[in-house]
PDB file of N, CA and C in Angstrom:
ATOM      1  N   UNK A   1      91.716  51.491  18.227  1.00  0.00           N
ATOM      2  CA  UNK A   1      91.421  52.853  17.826  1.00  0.00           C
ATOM      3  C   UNK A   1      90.231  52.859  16.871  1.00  0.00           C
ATOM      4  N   UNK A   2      89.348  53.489  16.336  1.00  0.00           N
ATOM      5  CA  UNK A   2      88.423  53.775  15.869  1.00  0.00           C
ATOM      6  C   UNK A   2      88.412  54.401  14.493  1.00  0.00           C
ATOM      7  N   UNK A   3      88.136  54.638  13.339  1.00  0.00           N
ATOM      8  CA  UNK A   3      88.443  54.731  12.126  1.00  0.00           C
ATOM      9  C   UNK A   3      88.353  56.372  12.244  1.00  0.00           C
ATOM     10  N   UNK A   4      87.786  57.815  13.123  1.00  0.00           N
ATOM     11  CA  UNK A   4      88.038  58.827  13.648  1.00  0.00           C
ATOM     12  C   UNK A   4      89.767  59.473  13.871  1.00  0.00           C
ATOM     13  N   UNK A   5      89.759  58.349  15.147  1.00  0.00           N
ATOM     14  CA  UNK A   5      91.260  58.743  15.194  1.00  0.00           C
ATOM     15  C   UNK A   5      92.168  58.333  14.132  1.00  0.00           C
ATOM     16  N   UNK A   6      91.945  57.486  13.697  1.00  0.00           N
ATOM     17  CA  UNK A   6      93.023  56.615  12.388  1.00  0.00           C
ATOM     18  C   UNK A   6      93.221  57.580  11.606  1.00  0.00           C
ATOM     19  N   UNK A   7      92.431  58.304  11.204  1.00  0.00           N
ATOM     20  CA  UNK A   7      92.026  59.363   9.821  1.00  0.00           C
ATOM     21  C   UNK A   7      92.761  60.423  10.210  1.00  0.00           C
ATOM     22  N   UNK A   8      92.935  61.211  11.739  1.00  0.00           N
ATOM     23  CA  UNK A   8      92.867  62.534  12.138  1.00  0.00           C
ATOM     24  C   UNK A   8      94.577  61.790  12.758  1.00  0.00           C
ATOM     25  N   UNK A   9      95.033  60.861  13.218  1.00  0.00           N
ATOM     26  CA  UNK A   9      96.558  60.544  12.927  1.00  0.00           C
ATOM     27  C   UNK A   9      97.357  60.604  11.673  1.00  0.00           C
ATOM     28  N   UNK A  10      96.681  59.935  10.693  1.00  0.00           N
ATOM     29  CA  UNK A  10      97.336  59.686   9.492  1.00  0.00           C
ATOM     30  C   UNK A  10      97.763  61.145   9.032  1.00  0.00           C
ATOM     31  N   UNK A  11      96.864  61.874   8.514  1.00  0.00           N
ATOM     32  CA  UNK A  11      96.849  63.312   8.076  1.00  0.00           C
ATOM     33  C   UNK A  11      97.829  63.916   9.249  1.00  0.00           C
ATOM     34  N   UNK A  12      98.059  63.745  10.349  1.00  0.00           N
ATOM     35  CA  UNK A  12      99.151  64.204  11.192  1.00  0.00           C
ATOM     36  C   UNK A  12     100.621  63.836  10.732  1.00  0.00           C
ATOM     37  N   UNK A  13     100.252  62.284  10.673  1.00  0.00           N
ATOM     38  CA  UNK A  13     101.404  61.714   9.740  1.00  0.00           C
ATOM     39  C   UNK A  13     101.959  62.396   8.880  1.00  0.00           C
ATOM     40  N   UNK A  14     101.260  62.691   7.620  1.00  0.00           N
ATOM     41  CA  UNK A  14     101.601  62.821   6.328  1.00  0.00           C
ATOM     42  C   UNK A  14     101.575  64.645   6.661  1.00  0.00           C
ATOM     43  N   UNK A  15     101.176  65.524   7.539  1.00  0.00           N
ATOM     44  CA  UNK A  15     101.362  66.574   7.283  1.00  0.00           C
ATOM     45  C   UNK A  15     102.903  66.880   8.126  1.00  0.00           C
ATOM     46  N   UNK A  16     103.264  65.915   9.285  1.00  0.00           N
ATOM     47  CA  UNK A  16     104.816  66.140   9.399  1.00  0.00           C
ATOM     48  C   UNK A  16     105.970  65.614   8.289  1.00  0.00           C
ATOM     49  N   UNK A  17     105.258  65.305   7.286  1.00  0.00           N
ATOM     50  CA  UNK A  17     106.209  65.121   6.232  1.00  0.00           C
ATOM     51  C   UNK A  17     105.927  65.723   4.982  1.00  0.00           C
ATOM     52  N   UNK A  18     105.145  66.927   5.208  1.00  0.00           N
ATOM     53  CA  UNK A  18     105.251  68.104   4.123  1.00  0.00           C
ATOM     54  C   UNK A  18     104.210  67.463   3.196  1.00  0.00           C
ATOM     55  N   UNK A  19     103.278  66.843   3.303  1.00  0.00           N
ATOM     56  CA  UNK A  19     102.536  65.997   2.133  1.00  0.00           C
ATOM     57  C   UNK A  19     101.288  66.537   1.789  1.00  0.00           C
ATOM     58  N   UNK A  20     100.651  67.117   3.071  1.00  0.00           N
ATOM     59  CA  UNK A  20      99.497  67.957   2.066  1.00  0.00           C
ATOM     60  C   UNK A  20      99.510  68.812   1.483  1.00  0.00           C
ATOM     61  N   UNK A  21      99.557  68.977   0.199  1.00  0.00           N
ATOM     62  CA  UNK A  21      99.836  69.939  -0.488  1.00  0.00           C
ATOM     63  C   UNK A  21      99.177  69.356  -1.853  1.00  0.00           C
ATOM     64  N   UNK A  22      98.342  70.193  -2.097  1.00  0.00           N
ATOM     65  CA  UNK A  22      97.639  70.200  -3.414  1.00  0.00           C
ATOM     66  C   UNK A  22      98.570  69.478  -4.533  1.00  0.00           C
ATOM     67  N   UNK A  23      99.806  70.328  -4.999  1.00  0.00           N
ATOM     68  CA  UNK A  23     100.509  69.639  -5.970  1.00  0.00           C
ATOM     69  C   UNK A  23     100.804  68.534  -5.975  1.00  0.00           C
ATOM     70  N   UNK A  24     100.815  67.687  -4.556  1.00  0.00           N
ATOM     71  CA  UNK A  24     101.391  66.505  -4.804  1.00  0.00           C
ATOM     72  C   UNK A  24      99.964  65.449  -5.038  1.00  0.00           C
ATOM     73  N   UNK A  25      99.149  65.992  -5.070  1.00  0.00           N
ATOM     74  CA  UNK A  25      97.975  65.008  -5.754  1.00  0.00           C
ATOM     75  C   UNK A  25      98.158  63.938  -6.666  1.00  0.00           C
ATOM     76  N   UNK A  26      98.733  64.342  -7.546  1.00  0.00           N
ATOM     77  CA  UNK A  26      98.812  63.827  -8.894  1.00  0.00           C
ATOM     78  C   UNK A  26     100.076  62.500  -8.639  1.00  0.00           C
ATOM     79  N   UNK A  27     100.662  62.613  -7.494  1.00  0.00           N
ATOM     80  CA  UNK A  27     101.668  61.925  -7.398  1.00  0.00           C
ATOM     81  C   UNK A  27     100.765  60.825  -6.244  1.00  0.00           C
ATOM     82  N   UNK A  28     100.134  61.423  -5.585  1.00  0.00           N
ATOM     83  CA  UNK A  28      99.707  60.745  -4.645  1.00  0.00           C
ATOM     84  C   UNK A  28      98.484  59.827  -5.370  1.00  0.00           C
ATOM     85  N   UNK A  29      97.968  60.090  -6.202  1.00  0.00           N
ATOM     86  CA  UNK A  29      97.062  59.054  -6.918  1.00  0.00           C
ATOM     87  C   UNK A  29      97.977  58.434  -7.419  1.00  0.00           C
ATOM     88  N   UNK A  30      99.190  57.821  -7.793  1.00  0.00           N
ATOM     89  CA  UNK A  30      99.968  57.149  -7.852  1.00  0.00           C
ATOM     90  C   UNK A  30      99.973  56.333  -7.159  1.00  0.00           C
ATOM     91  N   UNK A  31     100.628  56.923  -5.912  1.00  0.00           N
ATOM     92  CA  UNK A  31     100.445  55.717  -4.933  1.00  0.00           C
ATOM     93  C   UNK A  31      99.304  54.988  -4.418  1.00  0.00           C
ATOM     94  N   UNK A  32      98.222  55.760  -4.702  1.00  0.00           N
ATOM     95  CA  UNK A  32      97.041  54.998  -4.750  1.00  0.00           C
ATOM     96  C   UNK A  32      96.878  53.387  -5.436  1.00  0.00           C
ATOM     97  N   UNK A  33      97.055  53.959  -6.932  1.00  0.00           N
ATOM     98  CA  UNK A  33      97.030  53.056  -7.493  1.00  0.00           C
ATOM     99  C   UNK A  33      97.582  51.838  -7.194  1.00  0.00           C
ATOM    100  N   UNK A  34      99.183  52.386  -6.925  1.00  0.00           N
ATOM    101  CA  UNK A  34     100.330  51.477  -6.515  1.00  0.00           C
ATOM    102  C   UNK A  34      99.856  50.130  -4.981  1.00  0.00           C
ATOM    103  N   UNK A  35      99.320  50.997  -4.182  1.00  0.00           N
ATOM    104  CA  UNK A  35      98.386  49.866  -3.251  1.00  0.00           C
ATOM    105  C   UNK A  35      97.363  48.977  -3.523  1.00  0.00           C
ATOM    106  N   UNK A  36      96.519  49.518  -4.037  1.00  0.00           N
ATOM    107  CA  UNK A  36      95.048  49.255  -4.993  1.00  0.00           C
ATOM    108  C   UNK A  36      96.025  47.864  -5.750  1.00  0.00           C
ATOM    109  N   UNK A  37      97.153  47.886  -6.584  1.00  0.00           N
ATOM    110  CA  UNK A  37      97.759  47.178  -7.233  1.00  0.00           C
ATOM    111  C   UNK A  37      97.983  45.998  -6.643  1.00  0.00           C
ATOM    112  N   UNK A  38      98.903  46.289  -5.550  1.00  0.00           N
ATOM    113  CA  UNK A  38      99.207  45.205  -4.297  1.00  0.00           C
ATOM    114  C   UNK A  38      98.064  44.788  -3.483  1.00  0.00           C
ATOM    115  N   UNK A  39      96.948  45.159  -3.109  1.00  0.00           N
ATOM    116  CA  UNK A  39      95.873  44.369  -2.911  1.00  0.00           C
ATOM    117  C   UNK A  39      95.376  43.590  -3.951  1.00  0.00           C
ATOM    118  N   UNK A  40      95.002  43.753  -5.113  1.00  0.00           N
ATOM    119  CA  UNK A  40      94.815  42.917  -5.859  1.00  0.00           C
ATOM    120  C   UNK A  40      95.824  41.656  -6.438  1.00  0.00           C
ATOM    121  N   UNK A  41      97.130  41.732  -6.430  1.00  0.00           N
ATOM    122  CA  UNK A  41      98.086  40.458  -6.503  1.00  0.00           C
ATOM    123  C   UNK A  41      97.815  39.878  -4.821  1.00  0.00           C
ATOM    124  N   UNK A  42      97.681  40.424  -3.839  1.00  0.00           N
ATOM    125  CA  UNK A  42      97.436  39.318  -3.005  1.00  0.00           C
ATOM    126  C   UNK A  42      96.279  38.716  -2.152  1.00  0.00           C
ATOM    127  N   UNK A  43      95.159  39.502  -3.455  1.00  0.00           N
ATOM    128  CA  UNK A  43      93.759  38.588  -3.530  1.00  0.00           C
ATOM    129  C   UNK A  43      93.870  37.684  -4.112  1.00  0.00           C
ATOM    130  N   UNK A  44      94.748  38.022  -5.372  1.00  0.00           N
ATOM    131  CA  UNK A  44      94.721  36.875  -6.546  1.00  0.00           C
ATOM    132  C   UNK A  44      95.704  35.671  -5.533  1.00  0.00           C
ATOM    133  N   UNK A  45      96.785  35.975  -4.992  1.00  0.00           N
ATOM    134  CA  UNK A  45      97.264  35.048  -4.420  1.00  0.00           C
ATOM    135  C   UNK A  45      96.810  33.988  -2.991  1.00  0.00           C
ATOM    136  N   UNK A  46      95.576  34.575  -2.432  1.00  0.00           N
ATOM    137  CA  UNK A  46      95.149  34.203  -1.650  1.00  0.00           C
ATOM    138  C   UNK A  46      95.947  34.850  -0.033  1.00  0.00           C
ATOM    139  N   UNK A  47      96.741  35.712  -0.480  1.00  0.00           N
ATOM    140  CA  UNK A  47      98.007  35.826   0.746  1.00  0.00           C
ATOM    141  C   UNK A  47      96.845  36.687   1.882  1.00  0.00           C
ATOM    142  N   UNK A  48      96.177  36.368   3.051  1.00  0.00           N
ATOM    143  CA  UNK A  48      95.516  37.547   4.208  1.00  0.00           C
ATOM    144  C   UNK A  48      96.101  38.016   4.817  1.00  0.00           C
ATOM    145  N   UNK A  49      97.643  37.924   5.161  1.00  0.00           N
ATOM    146  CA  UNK A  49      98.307  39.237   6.200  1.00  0.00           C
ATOM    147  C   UNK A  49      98.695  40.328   4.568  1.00  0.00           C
ATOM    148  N   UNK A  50      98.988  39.899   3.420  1.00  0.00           N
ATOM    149  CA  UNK A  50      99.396  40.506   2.683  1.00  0.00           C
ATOM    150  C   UNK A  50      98.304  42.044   2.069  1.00  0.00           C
ATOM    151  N   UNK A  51      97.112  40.991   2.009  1.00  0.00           N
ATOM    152  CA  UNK A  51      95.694  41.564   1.762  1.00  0.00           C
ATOM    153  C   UNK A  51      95.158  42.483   2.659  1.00  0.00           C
ATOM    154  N   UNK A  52      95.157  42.390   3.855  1.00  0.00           N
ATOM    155  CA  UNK A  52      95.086  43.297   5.107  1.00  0.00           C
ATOM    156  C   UNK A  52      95.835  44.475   4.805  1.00  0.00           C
ATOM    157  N   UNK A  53      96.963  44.484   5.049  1.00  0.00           N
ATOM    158  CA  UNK A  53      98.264  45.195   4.903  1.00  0.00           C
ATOM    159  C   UNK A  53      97.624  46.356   3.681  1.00  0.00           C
ATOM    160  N   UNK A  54      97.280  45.191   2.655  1.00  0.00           N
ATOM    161  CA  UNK A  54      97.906  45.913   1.394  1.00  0.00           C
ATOM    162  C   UNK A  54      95.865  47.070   1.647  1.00  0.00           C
ATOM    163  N   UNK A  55      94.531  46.595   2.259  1.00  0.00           N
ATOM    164  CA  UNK A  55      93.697  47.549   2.263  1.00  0.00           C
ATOM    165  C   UNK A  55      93.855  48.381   3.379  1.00  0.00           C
ATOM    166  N   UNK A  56      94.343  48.151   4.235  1.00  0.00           N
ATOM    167  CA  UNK A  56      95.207  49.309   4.760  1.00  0.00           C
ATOM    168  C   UNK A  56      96.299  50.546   4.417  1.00  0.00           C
ATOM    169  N   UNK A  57      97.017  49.795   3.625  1.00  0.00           N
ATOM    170  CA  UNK A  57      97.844  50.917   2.899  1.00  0.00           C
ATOM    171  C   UNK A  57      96.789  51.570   2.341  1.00  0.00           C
ATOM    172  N   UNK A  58      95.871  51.176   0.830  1.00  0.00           N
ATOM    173  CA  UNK A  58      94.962  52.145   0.321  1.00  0.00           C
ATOM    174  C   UNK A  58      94.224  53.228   1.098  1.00  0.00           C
ATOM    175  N   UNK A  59      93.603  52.510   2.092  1.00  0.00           N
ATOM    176  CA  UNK A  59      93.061  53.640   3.268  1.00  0.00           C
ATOM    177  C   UNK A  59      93.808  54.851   3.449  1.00  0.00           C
ATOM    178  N   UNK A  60      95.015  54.518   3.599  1.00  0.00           N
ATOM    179  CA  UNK A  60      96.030  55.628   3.953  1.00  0.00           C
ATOM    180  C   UNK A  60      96.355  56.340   2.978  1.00  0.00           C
ATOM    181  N   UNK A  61      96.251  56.194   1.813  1.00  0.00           N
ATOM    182  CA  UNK A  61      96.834  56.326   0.746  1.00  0.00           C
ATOM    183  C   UNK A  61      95.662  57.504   0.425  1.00  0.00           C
ATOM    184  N   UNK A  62      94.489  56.988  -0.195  1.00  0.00           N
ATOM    185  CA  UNK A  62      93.010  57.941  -0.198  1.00  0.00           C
ATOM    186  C   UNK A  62      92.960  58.906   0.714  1.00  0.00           C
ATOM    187  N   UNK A  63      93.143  58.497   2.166  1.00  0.00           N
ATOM    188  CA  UNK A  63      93.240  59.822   3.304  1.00  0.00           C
ATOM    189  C   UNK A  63      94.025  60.872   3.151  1.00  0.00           C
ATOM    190  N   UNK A  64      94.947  60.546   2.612  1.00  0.00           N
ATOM    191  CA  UNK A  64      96.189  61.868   2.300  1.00  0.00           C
ATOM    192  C   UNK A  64      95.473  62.589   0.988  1.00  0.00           C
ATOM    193  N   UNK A  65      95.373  61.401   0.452  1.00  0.00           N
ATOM    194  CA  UNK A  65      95.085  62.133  -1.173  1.00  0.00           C
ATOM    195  C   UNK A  65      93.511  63.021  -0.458  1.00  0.00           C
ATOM    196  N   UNK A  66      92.791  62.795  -0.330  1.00  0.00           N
ATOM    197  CA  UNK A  66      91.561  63.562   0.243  1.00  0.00           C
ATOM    198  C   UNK A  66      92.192  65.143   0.914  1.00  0.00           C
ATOM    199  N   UNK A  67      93.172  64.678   1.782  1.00  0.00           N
ATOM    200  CA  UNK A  67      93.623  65.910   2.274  1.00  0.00           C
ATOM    201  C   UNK A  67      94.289  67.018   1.561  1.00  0.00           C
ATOM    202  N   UNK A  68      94.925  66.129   0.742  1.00  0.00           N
ATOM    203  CA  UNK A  68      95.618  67.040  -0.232  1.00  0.00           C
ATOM    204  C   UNK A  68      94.364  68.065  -1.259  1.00  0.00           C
ATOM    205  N   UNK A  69      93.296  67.230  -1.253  1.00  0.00           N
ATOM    206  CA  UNK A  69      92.499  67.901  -2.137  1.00  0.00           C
ATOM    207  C   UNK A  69      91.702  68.772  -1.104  1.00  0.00           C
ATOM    208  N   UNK A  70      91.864  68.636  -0.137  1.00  0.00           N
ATOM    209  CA  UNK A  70      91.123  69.699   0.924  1.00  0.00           C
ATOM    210  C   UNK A  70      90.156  69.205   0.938  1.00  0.00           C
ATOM    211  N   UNK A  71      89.399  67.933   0.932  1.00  0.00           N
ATOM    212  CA  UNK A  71      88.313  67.157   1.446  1.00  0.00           C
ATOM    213  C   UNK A  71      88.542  66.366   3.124  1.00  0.00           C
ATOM    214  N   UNK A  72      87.419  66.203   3.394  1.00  0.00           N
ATOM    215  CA  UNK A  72      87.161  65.363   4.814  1.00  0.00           C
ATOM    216  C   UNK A  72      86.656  63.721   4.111  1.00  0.00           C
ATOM    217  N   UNK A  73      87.891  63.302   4.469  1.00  0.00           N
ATOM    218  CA  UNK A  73      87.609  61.543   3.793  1.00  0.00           C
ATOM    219  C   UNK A  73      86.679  61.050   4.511  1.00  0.00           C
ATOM    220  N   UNK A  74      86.163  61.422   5.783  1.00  0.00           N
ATOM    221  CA  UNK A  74      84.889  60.737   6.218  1.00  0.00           C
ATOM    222  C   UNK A  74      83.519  61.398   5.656  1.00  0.00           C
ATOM    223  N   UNK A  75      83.528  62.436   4.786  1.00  0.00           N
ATOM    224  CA  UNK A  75      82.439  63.100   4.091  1.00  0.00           C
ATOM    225  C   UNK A  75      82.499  62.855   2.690  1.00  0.00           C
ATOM    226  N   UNK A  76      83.851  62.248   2.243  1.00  0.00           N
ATOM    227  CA  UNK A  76      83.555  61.646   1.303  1.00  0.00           C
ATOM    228  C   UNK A  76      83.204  60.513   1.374  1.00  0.00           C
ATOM    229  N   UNK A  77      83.513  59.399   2.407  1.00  0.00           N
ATOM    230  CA  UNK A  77      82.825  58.240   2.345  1.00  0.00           C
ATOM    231  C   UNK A  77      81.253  58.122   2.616  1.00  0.00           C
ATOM    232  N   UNK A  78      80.654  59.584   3.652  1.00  0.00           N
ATOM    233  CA  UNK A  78      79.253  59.721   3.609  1.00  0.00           C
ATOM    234  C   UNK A  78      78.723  59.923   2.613  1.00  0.00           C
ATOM    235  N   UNK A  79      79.188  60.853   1.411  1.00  0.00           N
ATOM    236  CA  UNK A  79      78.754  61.049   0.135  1.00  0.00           C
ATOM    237  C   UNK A  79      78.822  59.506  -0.424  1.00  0.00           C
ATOM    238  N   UNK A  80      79.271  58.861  -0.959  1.00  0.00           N
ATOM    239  CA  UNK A  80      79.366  57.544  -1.662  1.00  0.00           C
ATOM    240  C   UNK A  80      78.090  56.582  -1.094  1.00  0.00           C
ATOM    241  N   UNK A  81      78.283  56.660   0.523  1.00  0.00           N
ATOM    242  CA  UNK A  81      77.794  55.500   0.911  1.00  0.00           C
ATOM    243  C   UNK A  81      75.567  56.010   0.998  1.00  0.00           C
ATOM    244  N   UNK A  82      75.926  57.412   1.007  1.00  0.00           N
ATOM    245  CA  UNK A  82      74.116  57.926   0.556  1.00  0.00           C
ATOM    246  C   UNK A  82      73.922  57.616  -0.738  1.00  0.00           C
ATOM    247  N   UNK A  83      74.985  57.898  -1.722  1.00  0.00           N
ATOM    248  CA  UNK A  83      75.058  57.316  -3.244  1.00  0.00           C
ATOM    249  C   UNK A  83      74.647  55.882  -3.076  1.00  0.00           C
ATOM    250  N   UNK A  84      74.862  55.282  -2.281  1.00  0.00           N
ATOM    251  CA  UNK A  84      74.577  53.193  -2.536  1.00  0.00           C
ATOM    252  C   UNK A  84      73.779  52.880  -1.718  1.00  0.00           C
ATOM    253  N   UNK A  85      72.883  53.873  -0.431  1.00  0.00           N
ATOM    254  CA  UNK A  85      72.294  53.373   0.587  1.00  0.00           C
ATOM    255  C   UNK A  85      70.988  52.792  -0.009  1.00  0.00           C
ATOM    256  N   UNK A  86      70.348  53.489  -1.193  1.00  0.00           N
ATOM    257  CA  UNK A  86      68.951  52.746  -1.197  1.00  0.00           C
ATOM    258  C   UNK A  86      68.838  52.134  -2.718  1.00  0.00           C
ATOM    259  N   UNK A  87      70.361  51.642  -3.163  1.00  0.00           N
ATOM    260  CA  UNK A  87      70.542  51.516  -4.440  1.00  0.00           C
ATOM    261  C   UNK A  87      69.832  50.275  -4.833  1.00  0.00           C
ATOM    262  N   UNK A  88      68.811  50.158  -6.130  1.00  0.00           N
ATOM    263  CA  UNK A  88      68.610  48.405  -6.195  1.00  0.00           C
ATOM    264  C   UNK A  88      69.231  47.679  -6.657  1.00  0.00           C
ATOM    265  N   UNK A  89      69.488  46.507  -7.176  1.00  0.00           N
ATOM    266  CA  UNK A  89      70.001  45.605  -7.909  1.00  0.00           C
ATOM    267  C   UNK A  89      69.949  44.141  -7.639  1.00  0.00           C
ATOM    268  N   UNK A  90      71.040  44.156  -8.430  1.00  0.00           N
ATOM    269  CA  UNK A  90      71.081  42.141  -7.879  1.00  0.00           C
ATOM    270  C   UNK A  90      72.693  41.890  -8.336  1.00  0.00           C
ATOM    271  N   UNK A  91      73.207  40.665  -7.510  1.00  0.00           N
ATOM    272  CA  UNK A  91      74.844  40.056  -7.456  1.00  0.00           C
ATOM    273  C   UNK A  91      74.148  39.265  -8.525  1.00  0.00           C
ATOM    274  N   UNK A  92      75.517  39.851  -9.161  1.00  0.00           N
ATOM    275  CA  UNK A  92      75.883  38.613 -10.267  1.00  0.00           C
ATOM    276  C   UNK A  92      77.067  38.079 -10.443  1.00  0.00           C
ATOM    277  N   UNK A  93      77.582  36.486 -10.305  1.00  0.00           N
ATOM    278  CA  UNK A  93      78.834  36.281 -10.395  1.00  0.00           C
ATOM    279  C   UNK A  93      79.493  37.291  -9.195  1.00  0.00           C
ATOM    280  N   UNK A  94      79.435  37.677  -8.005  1.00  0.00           N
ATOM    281  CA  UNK A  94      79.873  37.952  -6.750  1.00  0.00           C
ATOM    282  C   UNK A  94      79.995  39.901  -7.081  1.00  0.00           C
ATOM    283  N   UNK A  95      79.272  40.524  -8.547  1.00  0.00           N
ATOM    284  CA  UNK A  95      79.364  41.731  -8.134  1.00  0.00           C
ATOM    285  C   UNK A  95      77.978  42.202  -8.732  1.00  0.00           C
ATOM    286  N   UNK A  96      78.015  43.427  -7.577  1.00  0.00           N
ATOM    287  CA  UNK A  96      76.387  44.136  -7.616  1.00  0.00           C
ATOM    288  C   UNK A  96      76.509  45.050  -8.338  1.00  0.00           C
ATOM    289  N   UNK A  97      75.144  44.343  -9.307  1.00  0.00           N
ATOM    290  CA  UNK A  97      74.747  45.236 -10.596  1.00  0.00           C
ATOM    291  C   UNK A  97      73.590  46.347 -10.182  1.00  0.00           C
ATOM    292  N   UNK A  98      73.655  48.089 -10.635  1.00  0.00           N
ATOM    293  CA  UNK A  98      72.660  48.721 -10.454  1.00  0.00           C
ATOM    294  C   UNK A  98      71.307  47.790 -11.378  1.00  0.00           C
ATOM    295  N   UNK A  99      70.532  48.290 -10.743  1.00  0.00           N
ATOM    296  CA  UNK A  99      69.436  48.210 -11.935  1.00  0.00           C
ATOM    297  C   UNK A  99      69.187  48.170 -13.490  1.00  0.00           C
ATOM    298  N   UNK A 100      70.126  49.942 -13.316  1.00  0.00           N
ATOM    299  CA  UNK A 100      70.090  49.922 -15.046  1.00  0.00           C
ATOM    300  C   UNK A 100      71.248  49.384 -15.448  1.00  0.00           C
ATOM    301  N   UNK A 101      72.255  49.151 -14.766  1.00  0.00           N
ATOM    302  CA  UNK A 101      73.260  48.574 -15.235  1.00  0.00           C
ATOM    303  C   UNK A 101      72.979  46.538 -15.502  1.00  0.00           C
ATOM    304  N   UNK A 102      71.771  46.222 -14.265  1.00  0.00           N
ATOM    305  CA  UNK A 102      71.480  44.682 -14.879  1.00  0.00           C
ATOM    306  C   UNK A 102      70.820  44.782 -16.024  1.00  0.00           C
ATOM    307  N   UNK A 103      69.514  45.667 -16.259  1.00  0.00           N
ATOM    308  CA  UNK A 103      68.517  46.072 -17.083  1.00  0.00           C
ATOM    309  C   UNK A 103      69.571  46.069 -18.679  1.00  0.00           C
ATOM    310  N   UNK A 104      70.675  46.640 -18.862  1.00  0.00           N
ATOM    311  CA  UNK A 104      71.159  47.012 -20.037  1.00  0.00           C
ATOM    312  C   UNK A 104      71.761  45.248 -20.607  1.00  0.00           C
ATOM    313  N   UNK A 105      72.272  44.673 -19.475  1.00  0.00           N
ATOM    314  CA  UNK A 105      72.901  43.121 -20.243  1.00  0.00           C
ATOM    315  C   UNK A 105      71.487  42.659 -20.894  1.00  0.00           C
TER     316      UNK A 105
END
């Protein structure tokens, strides 16, 4: 399947279980976190079905929350990714520094 349909299922998902709904935002960045959490213990652990799993859950997790806020998660990822398309910098230690952000160390 294609990251289109994935997006336009999920939100099917989560809207047969009463979930988009503005109020539950605040709960649903929760669970954000709560994945975001579990990907990172099983980076640190080296675990890859765990790691998969666990950036998959986040995906899902952001898609609802997007919906709930009445955004199109693929227009928010276009917004971000025009935000970084012609960004400069340089890796340091395996993460990319803006410019002014290398410029300031």
């Amino acid at each position: 399947m294609n990251m289109d349909t994935l997006v336009k299922l999920t939100i099917d998902w989560a809207q047969k279980r009463n979930l988009i709904h503005r109020d539950n935002a605040n709960r649903q960045m929760l669970k954000v976190m709560e994945e975001v959490g579990e990907l990172a213990a099983a980076l640190a652990k080296g675990k890859e079905i765990e790691t998969v799993d666990a950036i998959g859950d986040s995906f899902v997790t952001l898609i609802i929350l997007a919906a709930q806020l009445g955004y199109d998660p693929e227009l928010c990822l276009e917004a971000a990714y025009n935000e970084i398309a012609n960004r400069k910098g340089k890796t340091v230690n395996g993460v990319f520094l803006k410019n002014d952000d290398y410029e300031r160390r």
